[in-house]
Protein backbone atom coordinates (compact mmCIF):
# COMPACT_ATOMS: atom_id res chain seq x y z
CA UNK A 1 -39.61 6.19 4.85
CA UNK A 2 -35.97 6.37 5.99
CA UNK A 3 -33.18 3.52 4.67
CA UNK A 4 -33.02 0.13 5.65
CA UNK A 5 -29.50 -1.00 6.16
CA UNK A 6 -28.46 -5.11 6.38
CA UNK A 7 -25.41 -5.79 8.64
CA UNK A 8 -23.92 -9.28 8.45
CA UNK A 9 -20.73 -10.41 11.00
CA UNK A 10 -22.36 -8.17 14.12
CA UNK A 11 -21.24 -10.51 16.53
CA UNK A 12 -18.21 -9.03 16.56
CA UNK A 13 -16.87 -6.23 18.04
CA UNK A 14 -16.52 -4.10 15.26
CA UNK A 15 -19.46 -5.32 13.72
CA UNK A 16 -21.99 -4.73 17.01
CA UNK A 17 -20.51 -1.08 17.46
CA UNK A 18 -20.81 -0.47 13.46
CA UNK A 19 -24.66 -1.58 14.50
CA UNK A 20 -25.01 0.86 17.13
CA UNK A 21 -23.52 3.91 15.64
CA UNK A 22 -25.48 3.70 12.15
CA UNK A 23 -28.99 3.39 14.28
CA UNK A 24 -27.94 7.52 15.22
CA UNK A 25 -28.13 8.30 11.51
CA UNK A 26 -31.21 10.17 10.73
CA UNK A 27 -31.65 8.91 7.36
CA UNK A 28 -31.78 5.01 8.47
CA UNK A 29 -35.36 4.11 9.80
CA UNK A 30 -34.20 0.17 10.48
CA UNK A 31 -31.24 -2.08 10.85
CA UNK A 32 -31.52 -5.69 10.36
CA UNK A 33 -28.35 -7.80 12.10
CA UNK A 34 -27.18 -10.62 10.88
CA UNK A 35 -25.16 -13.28 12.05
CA UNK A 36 -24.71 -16.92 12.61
CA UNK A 37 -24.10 -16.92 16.82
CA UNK A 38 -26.07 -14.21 18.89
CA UNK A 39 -23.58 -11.34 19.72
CA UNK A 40 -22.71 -11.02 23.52
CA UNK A 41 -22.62 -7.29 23.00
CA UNK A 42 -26.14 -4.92 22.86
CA UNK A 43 -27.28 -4.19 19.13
CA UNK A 44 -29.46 -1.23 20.16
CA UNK A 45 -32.73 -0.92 18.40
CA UNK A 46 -31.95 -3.38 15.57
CA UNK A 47 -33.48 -6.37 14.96
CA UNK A 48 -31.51 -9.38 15.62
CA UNK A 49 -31.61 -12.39 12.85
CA UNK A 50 -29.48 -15.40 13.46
CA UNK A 51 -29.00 -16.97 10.18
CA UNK A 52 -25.64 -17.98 8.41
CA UNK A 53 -24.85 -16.24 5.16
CA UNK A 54 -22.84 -19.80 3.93
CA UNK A 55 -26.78 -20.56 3.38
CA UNK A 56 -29.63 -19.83 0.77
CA UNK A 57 -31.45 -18.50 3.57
CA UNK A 58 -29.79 -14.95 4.02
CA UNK A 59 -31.42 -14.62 0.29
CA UNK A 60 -35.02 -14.87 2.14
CA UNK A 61 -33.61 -12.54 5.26
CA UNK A 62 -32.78 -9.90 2.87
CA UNK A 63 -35.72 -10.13 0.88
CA UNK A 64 -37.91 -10.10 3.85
CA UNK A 65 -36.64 -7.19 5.33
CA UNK A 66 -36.47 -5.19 2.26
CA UNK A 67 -33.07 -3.55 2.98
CA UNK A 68 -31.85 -0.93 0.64
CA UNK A 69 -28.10 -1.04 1.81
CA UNK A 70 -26.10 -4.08 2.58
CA UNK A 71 -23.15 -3.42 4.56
CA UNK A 72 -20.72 -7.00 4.66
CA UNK A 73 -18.86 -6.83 7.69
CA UNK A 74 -18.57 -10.87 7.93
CA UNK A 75 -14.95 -10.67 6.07
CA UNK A 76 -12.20 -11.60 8.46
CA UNK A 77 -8.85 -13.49 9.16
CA UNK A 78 -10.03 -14.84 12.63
CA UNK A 79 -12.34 -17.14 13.74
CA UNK A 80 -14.94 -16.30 16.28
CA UNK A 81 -15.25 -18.38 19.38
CA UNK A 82 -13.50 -22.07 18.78
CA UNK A 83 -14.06 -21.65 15.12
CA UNK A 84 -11.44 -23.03 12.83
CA UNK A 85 -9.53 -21.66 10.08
CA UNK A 86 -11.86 -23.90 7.07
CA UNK A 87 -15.02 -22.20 9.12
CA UNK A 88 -13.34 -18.61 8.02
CA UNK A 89 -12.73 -19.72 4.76
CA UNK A 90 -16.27 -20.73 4.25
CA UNK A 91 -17.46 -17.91 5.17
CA UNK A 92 -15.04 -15.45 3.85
CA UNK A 93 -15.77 -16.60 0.37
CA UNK A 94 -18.54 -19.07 0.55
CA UNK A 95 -20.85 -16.65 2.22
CA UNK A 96 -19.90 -13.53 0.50
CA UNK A 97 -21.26 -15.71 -2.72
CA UNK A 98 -24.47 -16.87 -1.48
CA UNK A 99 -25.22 -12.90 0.13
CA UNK A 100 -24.19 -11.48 -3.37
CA UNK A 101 -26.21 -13.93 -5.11
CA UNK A 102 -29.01 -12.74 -2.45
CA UNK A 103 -28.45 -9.04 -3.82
CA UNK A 104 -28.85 -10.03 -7.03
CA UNK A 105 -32.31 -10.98 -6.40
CA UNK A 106 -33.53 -7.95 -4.46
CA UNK A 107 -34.33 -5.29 -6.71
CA UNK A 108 -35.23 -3.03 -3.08
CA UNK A 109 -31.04 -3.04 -2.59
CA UNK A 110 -29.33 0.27 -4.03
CA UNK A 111 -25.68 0.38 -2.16
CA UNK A 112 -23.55 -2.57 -0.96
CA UNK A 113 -20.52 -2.09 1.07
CA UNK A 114 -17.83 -4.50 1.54
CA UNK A 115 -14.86 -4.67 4.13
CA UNK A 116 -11.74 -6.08 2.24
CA UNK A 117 -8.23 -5.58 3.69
CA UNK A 118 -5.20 -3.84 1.98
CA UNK A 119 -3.47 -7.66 2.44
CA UNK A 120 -4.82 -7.97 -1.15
CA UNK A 121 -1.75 -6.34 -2.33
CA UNK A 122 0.51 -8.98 -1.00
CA UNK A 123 4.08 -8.18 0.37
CA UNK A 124 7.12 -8.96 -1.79
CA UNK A 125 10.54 -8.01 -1.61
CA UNK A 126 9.73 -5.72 -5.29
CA UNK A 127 7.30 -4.13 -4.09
CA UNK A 128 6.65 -0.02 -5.07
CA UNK A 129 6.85 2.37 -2.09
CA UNK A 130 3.14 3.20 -1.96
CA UNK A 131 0.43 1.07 -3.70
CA UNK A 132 -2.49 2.62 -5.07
CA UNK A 133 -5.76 1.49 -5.56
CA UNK A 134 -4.74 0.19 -9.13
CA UNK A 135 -1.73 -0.96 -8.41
CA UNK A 136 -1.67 -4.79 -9.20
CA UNK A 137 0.43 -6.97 -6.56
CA UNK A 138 3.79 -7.89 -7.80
CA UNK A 139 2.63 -11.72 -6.19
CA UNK A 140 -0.87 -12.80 -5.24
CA UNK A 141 -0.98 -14.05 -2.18
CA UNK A 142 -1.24 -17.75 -1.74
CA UNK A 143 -3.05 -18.36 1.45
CA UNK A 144 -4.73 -17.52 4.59
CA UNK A 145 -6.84 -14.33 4.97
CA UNK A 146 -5.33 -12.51 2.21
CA UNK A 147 -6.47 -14.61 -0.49
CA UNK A 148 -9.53 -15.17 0.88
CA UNK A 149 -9.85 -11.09 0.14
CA UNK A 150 -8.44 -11.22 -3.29
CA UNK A 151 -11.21 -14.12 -3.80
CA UNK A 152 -13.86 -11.42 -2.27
CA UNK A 153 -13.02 -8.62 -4.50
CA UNK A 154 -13.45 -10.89 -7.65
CA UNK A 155 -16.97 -11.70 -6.88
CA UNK A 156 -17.57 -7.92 -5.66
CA UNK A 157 -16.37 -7.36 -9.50
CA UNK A 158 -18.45 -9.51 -11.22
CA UNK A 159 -21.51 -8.33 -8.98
CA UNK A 160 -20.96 -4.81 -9.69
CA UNK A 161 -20.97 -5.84 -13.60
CA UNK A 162 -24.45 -7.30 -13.02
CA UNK A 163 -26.01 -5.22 -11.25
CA UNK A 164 -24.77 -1.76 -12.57
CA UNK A 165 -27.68 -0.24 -10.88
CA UNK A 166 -25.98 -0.63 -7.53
CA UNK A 167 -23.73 1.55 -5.76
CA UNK A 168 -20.75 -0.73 -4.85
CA UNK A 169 -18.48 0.15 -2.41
CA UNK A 170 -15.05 -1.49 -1.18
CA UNK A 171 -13.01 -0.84 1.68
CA UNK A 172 -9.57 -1.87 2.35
CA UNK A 173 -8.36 -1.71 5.43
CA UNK A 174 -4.93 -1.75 6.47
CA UNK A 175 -4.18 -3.02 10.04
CA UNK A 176 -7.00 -2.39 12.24
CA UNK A 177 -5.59 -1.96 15.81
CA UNK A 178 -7.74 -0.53 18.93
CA UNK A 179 -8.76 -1.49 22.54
CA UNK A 180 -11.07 -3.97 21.42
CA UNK A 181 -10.22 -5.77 18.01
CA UNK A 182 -9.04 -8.83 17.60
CA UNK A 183 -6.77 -9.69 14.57
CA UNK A 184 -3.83 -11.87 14.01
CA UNK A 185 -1.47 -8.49 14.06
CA UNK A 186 -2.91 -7.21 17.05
CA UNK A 187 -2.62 -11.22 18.68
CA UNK A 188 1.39 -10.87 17.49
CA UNK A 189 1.98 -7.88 19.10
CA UNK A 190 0.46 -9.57 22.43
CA UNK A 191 3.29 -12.21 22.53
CA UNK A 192 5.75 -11.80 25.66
CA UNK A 193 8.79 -11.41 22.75
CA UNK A 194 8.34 -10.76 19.11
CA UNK A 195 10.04 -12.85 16.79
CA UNK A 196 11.02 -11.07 13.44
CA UNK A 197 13.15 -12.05 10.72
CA UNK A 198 16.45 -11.17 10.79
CA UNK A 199 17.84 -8.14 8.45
CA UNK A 200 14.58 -6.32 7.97
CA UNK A 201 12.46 -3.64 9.45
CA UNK A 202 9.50 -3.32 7.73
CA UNK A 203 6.95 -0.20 7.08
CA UNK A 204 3.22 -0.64 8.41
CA UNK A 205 -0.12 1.11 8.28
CA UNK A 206 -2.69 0.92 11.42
CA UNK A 207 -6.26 2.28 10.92
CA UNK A 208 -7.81 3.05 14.19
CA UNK A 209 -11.29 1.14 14.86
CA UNK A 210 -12.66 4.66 15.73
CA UNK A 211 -11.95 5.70 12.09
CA UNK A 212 -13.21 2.14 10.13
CA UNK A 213 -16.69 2.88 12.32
CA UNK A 214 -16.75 6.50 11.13
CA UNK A 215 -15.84 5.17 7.41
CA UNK A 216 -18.05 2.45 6.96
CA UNK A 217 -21.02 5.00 8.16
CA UNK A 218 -20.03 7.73 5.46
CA UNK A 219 -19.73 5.00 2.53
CA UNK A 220 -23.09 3.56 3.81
CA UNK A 221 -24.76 6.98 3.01
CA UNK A 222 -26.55 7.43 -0.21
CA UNK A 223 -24.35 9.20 -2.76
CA UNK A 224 -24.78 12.94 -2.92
CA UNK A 225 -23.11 12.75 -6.66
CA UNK A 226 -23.59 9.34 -8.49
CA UNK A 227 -20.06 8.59 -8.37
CA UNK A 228 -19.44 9.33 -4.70
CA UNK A 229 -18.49 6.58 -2.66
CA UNK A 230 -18.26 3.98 -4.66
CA UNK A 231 -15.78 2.47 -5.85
CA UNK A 232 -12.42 1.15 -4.27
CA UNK A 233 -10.54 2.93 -1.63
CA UNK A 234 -7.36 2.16 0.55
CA UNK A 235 -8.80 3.35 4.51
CA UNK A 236 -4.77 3.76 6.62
CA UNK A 237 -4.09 6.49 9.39
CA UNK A 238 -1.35 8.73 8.22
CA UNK A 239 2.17 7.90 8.53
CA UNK A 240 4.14 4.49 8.96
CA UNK A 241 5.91 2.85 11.96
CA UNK A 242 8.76 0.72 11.78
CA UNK A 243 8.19 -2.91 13.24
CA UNK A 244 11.29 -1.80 15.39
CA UNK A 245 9.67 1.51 16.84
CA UNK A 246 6.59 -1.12 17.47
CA UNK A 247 8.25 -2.83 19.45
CA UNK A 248 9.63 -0.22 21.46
CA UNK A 249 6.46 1.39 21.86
CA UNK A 250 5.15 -1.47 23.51
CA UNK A 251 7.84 -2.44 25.48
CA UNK A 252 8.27 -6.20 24.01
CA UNK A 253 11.55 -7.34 23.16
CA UNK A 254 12.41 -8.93 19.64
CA UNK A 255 14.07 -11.97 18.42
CA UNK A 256 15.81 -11.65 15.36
CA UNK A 257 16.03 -15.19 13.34
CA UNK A 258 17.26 -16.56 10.66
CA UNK A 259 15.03 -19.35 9.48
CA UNK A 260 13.15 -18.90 6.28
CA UNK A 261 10.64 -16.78 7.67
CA UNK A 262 7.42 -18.40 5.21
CA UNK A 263 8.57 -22.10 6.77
CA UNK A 264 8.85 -21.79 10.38
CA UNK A 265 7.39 -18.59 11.62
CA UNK A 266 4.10 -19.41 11.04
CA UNK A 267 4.65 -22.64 13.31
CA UNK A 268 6.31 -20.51 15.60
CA UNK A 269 3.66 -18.23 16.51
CA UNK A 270 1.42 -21.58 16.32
CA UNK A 271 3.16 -22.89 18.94
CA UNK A 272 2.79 -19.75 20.86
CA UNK A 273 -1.15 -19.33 21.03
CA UNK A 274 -2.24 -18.01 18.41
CA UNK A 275 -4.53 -19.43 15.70
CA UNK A 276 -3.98 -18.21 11.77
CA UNK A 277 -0.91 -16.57 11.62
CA UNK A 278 -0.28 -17.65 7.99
CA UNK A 279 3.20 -17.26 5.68
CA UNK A 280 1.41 -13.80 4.13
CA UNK A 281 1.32 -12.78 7.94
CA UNK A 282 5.21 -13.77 7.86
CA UNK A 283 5.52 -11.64 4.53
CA UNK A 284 3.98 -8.31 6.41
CA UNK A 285 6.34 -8.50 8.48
CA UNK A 286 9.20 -9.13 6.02
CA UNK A 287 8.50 -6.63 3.89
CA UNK A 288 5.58 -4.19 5.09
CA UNK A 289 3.20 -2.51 3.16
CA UNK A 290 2.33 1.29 1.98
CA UNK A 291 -0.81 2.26 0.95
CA UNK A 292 -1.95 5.47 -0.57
CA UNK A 293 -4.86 6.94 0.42
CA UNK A 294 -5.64 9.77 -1.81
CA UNK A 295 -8.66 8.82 -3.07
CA UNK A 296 -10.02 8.15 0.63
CA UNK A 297 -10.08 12.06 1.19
CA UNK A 298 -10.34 13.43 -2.19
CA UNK A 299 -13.82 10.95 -3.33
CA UNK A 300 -14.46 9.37 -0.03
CA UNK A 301 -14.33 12.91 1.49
CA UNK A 302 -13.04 10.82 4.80
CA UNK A 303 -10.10 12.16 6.70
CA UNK A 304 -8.98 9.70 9.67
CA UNK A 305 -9.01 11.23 13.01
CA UNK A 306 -6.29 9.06 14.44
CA UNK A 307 -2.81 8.63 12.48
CA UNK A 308 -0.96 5.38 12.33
CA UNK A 309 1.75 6.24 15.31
CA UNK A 310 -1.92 7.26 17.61
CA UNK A 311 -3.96 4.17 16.51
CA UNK A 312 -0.77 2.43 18.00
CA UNK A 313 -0.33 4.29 20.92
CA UNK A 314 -4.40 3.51 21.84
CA UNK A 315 -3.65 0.19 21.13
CA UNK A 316 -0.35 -0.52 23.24
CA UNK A 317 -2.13 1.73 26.03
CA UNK A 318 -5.14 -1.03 26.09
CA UNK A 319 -2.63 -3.75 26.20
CA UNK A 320 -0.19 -2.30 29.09
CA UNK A 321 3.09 -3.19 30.11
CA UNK A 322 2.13 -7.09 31.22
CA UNK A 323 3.43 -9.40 29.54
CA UNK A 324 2.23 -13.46 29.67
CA UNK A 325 2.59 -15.43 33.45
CA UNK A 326 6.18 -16.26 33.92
CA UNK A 327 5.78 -19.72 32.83
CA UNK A 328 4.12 -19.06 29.95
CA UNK A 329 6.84 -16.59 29.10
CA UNK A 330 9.57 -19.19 29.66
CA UNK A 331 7.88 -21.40 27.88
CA UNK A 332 8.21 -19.02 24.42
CA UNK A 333 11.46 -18.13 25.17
CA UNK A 334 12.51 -21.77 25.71
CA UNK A 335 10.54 -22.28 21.96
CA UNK A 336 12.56 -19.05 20.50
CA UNK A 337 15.87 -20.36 21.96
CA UNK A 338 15.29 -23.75 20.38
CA UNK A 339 14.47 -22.19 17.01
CA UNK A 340 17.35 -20.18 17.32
CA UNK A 341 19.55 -23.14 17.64
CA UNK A 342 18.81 -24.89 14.79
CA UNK A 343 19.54 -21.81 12.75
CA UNK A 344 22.93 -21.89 13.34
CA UNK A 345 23.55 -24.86 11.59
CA UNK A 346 21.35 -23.73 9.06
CA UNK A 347 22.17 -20.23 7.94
CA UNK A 348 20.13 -17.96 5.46
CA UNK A 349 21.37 -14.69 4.14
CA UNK A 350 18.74 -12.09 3.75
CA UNK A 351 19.68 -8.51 2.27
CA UNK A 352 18.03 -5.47 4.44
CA UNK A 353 14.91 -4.06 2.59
């Protein structure tokens, strides 16, 4: 018999087309899909379970279908639908609990791999160059999606220390961009004018959706070696872009300001549309973030096929030039203007990084 792989979060984008694609491997005889909400998207040939991992029923699911691999894709900093930010939360850590405590159980599970972000490293103005895998962050991050990651890992850990037997395998992802995703970065970089903070020009890492489709599939595979692909690996394109050469890219102005960026951006962009931009949002684009990704070729054996500067291009190209309808756009501007304002009387020096 061939492998039985468990998907959880496939109502997404990422996580239907993840579906799809691992149903071509030859070694996988069945795919069991898991989510709370049927996806709008196809799923192929796999079987469809609606069930939400927050509850002791994904334990039966999994022991039911007798899946060997367990790939948790139902890690993420947005909600889906009208979901709020608690609902993430929940399910970010809450649900990655009751699933590993489901693993536990099954003795038919071998490999587990988990999508975690490179946000775990935090951004800080100290900060080395290029983190590593074992680099620890100079400070954790307090909030929002990143430290429901950091939270993630730490069960992961103690998982991994129970259950020995299993092949664990973490991902971290720097900032997925593509046609389709939908992220908090990729919702920024949609505003009519990008507000930044004033004196800096950070460094970031894209990873194209192509490439974290192709990746997840290889560290789904069983292990040639028993210490291939497991283990923790950074997953970036190669190269950085400026926030500055973002913006130019897609044609979006900027607005320099000069408000503490952790209390008032994140209201800012609030005000703007979008839905969790939190302060270690604000902090990416303070101070940016390096990754190494040695490991991801040399033990992975994975080599992206789109570098940070293409993932962007693909990206800006599915956007195009539009920007928001006029009064929309006045609307922000009016917002950034008003912002902009009150700074004067309220100035904050910030050294370049």
């Amino acid at each position: 018999m061939g492998r039985v792989v468990l998907v959880t979060g496939v109502a997404r984008q990422l996580g239907g087309r993840f579906v799809r694609r691992i149903q071509r491997d030859p070694e996988v005889d069945r795919v069991i899909a898991v989510d709370a909400v049927p996806p709008e998207h196809h799923l192929g040939g796999a079987d469809f379970v609606q069930t939400d991992i927050r509850q002791p029923s994904i334990a039966r699911v999994l022991a039911e279908s007798g899946a060997d691999t367990v790939v948790h894709l139902d890690v993420t900093g947005t909600a889906l639908g009208g979901g709020s930010r608690a609902t993430v939360k929940e399910t970010n850590v809450i649900g990655t609990m009751q699933l590993l405590g489901a693993c536990q159980k099954s003795p038919a599970v071998r490999r587990l791999v988990v999508k975690s972000s490179t946000n775990v490293y935090g951004s800080a103005p100290r900060d080395p160059a290029v983190f590593t895998e074992t680099t620890p962050p100079k400070s954790l991050p307090s909030g929002g999606f990143a430290k429901d990651a950091v939270e993630v890992e730490g069960y992961v850990r103690g998982f991994a220390r129970r259950r020995p037997d299993v092949a664990v395998c973490v991902l971290r992802f720097a900032n997925i961009l593509g046609p389709t995703v939908e992220t908090p970065l990729a919702s920024y970089f949609s505003l009519p004018v990008l507000p930044t903070v004033f004196g800096y020009d950070p460094r970031l890492q894209f990873v194209h959706e192509d490439d974290v489709i192709e990746v997840l599939r290889i560290a789904s595979h069983e292990p040639r070696r028993s210490t291939l692909n497991s283990g923790t690996f950074n997953i970036a394109g190669d190269g950085v872009l400026l926030l500055s050469q973002c913006s130019r890219r897609l044609g979006r102005p900027t607005v320099p300001l000069l408000l503490p960026a952790v209390t008032w951006a994140g209201s800012l962009v609030r005000t703007l549309g979008m839905t969790d931009f939190s302060p270690e949002q604000i902090r990416l684009l303070t101070h940016g973030r390096v990754v190494d990704t040695g490991q991801m070729r040399e033990t992975l054996g994975f080599t992206p096929r789109y570098t940070t500067a293409e993932t962007f291009a693909d990206f800006a190209h599915a956007l195009g030039p539009g920007l928001l309808p006029p009064q929309t756009l006045a609307g922000a501007v009016d917002r950034v203007a008003e912002l902009s304002a009150r700074a004067v009387g309220h100035p904050q020096t910030h050294s370049a990084n």
